[in-house]
Protein backbone atom coordinates (compact mmCIF):
# COMPACT_ATOMS: atom_id res chain seq x y z
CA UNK A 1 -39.91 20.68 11.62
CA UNK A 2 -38.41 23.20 14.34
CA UNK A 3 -36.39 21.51 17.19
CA UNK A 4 -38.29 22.07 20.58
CA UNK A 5 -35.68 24.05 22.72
CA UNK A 6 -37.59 22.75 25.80
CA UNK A 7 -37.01 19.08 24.85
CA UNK A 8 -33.89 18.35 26.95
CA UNK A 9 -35.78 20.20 30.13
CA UNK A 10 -38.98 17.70 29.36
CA UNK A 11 -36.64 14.68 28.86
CA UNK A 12 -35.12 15.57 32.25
CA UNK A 13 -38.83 15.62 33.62
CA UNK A 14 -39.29 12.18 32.26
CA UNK A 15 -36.09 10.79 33.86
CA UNK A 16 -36.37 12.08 37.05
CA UNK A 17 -40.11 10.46 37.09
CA UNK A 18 -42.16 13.89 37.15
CA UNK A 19 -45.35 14.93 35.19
CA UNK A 20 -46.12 18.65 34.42
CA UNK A 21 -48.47 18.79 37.36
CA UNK A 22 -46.19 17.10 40.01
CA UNK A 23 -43.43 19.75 38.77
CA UNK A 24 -45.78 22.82 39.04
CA UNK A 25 -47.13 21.37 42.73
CA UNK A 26 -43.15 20.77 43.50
CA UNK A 27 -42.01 24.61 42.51
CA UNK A 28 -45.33 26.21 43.42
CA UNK A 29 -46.70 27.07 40.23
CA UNK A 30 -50.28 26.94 38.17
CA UNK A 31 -50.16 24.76 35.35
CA UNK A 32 -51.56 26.97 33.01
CA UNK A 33 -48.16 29.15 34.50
CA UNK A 34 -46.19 26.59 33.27
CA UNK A 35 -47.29 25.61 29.83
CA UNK A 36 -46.66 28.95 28.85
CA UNK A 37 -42.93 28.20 29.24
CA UNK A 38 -42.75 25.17 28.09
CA UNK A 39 -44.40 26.18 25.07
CA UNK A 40 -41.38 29.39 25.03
CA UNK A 41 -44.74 31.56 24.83
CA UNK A 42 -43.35 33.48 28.21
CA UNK A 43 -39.75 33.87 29.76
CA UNK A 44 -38.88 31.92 32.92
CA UNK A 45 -38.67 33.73 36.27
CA UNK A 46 -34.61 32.86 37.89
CA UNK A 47 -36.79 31.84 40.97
CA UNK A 48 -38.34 29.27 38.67
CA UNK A 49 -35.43 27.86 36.79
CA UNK A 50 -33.55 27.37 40.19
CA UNK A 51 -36.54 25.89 41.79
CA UNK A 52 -36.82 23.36 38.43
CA UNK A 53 -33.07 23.02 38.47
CA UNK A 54 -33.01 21.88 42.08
CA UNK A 55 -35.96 19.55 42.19
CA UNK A 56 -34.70 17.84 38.83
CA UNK A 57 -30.83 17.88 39.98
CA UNK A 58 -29.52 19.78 37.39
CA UNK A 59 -26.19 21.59 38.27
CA UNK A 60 -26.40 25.15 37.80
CA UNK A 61 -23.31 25.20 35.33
CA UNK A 62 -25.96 23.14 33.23
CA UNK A 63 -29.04 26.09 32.45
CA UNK A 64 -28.04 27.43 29.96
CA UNK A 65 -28.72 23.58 28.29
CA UNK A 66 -32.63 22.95 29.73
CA UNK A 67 -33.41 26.73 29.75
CA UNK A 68 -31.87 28.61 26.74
CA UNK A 69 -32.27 31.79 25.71
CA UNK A 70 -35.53 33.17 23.40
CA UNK A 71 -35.04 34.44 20.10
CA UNK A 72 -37.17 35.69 17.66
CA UNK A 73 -37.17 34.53 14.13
């Protein structure tokens, strides 16, 4: 089974005591937004990840970890 490159951004979610929707409602984004990036369908927007990364206190030195790059296989 593939490993979920999103898991350590949805782990950080869980720790920091946020659903998807209090997230979205936090960074100004739909839902349906969201799950598209979650699910690596869609690239982030830098607005976005900053947005995420200050609401869930990760240091910017850190992205690269909760939001990593797409590739194709």
């Amino acid at each position: 089974m593939a490993r979920d490159p999103m898991l350590p951004l949805r782990l950080k979610m869980m720790e920091q005591g946020y659903t998807q929707k209090q997230l979205c409602s936090e960074i100004g984004c739909c839902e349906g937004y969201f799950v598209q990036r979650i699910m690596c369908r869609r690239d982030w927007k830098l607005g976005d990840v900053y947005k995420i990364c200050d609401t869930l206190n990760i240091p910017m030195e850190q992205i690269a970890d909760y939001f990593p790059r797409r590739w194709k296989a």
